[in-house]
Each structure stands twice: as structure tokens, then as C-alpha cells.
PDB file of N, CA and C in Angstrom:
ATOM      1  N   UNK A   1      -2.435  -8.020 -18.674  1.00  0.00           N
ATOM      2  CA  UNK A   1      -1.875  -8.950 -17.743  1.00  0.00           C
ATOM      3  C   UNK A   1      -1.444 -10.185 -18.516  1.00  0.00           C
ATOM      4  N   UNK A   2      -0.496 -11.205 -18.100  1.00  0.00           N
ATOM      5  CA  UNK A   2      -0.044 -11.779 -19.285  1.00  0.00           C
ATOM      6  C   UNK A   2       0.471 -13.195 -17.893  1.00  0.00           C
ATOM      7  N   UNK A   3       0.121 -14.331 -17.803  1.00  0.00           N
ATOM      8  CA  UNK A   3       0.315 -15.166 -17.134  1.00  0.00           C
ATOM      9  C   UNK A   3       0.924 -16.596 -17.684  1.00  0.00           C
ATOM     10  N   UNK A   4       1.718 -16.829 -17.341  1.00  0.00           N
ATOM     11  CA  UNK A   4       2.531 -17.875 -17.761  1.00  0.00           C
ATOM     12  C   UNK A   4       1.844 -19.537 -16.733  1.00  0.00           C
ATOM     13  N   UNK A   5       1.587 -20.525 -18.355  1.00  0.00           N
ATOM     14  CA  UNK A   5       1.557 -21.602 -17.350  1.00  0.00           C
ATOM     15  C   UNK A   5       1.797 -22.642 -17.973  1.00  0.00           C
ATOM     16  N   UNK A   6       2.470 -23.693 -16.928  1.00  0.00           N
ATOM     17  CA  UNK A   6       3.433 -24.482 -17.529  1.00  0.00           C
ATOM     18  C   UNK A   6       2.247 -25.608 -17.977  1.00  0.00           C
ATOM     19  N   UNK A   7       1.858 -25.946 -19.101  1.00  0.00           N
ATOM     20  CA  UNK A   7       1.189 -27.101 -19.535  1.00  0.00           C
ATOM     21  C   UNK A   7       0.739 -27.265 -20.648  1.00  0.00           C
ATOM     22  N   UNK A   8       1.101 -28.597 -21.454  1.00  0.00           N
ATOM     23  CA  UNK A   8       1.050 -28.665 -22.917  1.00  0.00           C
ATOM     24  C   UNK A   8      -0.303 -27.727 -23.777  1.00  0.00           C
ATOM     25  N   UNK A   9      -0.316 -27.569 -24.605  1.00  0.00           N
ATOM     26  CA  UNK A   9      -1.094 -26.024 -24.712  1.00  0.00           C
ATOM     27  C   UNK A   9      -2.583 -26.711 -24.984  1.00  0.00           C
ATOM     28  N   UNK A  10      -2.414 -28.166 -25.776  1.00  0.00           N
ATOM     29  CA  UNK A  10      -4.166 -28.988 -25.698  1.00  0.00           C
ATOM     30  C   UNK A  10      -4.858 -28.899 -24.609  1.00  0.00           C
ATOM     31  N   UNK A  11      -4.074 -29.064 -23.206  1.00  0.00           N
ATOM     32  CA  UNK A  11      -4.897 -28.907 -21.569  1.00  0.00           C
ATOM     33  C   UNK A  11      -5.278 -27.779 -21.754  1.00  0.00           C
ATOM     34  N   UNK A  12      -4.538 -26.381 -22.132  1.00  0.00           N
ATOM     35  CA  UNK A  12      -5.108 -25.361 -22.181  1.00  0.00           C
ATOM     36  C   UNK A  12      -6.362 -25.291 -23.023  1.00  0.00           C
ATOM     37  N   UNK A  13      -6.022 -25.730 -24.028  1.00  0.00           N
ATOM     38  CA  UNK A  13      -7.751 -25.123 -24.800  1.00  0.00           C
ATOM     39  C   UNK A  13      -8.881 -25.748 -24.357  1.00  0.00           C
ATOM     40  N   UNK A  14      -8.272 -27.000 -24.415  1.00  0.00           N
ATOM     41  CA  UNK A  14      -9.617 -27.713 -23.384  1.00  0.00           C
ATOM     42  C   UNK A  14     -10.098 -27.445 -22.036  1.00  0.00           C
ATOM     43  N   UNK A  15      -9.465 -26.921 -21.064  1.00  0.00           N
ATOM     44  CA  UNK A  15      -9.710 -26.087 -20.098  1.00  0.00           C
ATOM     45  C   UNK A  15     -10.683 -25.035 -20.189  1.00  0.00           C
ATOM     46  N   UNK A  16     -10.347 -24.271 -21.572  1.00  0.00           N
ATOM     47  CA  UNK A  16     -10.835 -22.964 -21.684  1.00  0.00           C
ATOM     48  C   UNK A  16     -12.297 -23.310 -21.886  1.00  0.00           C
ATOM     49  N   UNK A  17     -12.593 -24.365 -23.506  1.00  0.00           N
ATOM     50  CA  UNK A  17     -12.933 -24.543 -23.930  1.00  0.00           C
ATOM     51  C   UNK A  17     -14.096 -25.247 -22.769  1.00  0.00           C
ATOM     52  N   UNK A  18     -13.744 -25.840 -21.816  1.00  0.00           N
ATOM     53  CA  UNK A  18     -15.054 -26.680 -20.717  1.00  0.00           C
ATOM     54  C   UNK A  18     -15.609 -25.474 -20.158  1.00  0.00           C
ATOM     55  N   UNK A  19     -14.661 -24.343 -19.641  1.00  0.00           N
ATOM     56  CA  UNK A  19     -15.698 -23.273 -19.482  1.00  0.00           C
ATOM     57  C   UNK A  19     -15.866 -22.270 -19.782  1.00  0.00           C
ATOM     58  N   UNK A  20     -16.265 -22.330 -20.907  1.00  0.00           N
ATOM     59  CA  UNK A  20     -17.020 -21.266 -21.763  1.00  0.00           C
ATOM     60  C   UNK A  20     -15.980 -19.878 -22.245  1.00  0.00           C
ATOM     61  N   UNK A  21     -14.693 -20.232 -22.556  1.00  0.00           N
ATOM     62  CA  UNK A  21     -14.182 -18.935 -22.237  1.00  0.00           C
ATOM     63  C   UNK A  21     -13.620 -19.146 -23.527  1.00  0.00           C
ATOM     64  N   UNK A  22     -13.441 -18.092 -24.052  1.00  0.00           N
ATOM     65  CA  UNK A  22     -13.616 -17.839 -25.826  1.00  0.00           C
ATOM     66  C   UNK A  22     -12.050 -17.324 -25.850  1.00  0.00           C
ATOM     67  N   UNK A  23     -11.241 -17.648 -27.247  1.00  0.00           N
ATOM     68  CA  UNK A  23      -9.541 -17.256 -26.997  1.00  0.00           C
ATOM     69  C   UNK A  23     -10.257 -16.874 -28.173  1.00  0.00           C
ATOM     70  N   UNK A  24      -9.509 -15.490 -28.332  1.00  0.00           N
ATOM     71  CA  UNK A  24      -9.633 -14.309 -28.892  1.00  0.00           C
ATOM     72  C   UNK A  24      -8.544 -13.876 -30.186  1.00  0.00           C
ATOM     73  N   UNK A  25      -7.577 -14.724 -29.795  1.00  0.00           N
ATOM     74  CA  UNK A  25      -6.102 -15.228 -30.901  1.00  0.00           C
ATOM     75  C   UNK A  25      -5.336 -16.059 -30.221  1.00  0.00           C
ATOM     76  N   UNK A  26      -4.240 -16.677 -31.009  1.00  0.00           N
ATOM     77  CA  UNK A  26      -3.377 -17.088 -30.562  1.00  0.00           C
ATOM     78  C   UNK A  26      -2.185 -16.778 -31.440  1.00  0.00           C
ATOM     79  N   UNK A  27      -0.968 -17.426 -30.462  1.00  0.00           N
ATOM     80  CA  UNK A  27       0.598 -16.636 -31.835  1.00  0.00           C
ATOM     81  C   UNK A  27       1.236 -18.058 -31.229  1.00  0.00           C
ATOM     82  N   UNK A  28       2.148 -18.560 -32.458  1.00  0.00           N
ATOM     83  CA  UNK A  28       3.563 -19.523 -31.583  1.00  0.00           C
ATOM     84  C   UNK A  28       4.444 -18.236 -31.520  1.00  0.00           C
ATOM     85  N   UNK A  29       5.247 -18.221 -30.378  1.00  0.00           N
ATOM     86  CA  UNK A  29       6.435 -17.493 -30.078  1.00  0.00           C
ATOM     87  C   UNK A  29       7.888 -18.314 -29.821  1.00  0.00           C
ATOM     88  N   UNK A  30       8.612 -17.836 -29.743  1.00  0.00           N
ATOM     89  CA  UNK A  30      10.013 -18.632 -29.615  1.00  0.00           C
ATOM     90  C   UNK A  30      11.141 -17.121 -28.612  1.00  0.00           C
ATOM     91  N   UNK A  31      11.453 -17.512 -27.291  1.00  0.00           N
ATOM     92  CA  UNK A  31      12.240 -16.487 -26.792  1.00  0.00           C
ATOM     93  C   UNK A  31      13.200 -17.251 -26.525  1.00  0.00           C
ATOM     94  N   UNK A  32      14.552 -16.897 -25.865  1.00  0.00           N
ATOM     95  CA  UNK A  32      16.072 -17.118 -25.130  1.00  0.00           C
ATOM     96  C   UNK A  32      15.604 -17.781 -23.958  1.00  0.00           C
ATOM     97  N   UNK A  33      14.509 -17.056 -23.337  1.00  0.00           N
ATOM     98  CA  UNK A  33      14.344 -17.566 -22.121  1.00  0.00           C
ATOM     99  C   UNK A  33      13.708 -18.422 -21.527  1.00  0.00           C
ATOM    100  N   UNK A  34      12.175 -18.718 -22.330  1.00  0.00           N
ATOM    101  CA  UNK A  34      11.770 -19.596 -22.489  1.00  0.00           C
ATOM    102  C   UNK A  34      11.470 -20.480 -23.621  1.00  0.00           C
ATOM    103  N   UNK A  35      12.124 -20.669 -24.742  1.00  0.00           N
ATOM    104  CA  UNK A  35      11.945 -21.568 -25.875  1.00  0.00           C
ATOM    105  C   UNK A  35      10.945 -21.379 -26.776  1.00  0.00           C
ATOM    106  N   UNK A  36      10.252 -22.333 -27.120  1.00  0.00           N
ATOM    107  CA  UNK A  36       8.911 -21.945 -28.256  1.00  0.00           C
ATOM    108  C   UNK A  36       8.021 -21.989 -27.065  1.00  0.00           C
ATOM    109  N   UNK A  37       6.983 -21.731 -27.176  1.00  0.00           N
ATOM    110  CA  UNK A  37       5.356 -21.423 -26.761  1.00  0.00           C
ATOM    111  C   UNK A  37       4.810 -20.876 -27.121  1.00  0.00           C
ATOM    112  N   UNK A  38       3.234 -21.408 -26.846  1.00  0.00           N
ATOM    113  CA  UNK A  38       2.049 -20.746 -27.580  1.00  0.00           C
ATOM    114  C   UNK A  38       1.321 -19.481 -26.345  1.00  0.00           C
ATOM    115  N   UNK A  39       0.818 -18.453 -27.325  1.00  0.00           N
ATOM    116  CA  UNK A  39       0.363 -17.311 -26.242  1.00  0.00           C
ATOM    117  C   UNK A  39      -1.081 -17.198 -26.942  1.00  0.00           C
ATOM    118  N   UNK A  40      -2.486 -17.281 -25.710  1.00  0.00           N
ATOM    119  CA  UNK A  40      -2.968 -17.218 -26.222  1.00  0.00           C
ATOM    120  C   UNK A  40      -3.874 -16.194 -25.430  1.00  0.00           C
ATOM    121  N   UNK A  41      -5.020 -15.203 -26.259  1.00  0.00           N
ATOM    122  CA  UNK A  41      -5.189 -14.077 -25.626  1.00  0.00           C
ATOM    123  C   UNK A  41      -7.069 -14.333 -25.719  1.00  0.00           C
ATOM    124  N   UNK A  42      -7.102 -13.843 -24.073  1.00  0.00           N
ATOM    125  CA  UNK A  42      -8.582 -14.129 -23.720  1.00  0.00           C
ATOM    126  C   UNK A  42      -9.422 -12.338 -23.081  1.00  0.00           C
ATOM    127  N   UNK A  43     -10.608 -12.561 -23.163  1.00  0.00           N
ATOM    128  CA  UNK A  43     -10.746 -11.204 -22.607  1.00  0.00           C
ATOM    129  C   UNK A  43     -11.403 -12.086 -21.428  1.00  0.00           C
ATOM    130  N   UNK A  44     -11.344 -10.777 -20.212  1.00  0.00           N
ATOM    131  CA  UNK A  44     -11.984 -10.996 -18.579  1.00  0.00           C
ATOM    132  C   UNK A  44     -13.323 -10.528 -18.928  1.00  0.00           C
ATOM    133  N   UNK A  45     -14.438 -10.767 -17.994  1.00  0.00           N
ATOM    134  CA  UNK A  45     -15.874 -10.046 -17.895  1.00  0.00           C
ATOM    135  C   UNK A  45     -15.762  -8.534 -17.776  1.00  0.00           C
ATOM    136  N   UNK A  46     -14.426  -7.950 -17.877  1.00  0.00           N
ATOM    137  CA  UNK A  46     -14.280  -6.516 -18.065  1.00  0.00           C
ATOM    138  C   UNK A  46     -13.832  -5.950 -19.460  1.00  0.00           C
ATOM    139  N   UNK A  47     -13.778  -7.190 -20.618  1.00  0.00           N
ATOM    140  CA  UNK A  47     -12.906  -6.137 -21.642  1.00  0.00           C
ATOM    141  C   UNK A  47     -11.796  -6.136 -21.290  1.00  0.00           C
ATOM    142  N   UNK A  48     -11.039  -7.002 -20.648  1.00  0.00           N
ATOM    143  CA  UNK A  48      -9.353  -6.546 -20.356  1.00  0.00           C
ATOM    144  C   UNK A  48      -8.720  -7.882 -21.025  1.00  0.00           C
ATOM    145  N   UNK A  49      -7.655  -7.918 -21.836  1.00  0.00           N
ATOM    146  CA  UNK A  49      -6.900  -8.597 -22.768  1.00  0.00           C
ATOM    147  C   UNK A  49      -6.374  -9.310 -21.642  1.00  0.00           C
ATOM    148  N   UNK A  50      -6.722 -10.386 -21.888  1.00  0.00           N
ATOM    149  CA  UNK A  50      -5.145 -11.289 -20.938  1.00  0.00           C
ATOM    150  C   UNK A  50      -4.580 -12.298 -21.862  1.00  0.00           C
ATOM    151  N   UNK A  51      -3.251 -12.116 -21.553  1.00  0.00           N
ATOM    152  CA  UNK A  51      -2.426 -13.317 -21.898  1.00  0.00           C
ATOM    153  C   UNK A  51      -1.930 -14.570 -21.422  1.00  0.00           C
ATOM    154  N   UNK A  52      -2.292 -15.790 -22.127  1.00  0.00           N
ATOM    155  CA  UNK A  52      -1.963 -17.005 -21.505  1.00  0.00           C
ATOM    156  C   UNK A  52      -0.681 -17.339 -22.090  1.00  0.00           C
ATOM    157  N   UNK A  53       0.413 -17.180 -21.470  1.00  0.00           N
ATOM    158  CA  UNK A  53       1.818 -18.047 -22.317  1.00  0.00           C
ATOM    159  C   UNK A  53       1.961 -19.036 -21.391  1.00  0.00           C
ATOM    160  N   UNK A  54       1.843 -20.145 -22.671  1.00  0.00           N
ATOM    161  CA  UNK A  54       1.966 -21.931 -22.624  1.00  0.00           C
ATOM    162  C   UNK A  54       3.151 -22.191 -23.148  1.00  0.00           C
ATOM    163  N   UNK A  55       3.998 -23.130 -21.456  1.00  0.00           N
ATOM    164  CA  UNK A  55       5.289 -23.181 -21.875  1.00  0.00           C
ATOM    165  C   UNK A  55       4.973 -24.882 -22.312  1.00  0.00           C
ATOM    166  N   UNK A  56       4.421 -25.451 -22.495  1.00  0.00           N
ATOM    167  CA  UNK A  56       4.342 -26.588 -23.038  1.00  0.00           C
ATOM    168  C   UNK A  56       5.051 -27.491 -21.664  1.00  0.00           C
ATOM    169  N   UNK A  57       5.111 -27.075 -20.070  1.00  0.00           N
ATOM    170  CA  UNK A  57       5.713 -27.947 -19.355  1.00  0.00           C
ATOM    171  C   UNK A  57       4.597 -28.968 -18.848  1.00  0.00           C
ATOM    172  N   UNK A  58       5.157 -29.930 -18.041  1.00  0.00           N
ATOM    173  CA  UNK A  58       3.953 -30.398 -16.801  1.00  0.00           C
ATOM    174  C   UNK A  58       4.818 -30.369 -15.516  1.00  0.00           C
TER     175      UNK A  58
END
């Protein structure tokens, strides 16, 4: 699953980071459609990969 959200990518880690939720990698990407952003990949309490792509908006 792969979820897009618009906010500079520091809110993100610090978000993650207040609760307890461990990023597993991260990549910078650059597309046509949405520009550069950072994607960063978390697992659920199931073992399932998710993706956070940070469009750097507010």
C-alpha cells in the first residue's frame, strides 16, 4: 500500500518517530508528476510494507 502525504518530510519523521513506529528505509525520488519527494517505507503490526510518499507540501 503506498500513501501519499502532503507535508515537509521532518513532520513526517517526527510524527513517526513520537509514536514508536520504526521506517524501515527511505529513497529521494523525483517523478513528472509529482517532482522530488521522499518515500519512506514502514511495516504495519502485520508485516505488510507500506509506503509513505512525502510530497514536501502543507
Amino acid at each position: 500500500m503506498a500513501l501519499r502525504i502532503p507535508q515537509p518530510p521532518d513532520a513526517i519523521e517526527t510524527l513517526l518517530d513520537d509514536n514508536g513506529i520504526s521506517i524501515d528505509s527511505t529513497a529521494e525520488r523525483e517523478s513528472d508528476a509529482l517532482g522530488a519527494y521522499t518515500t519512506y517505507y514502514v511495516s504495519d503490526p502485520f508485516g505488510y510494507t507500506i509506503e509513505l510518499i512525502v510530497t514536501n507540501e502543507e
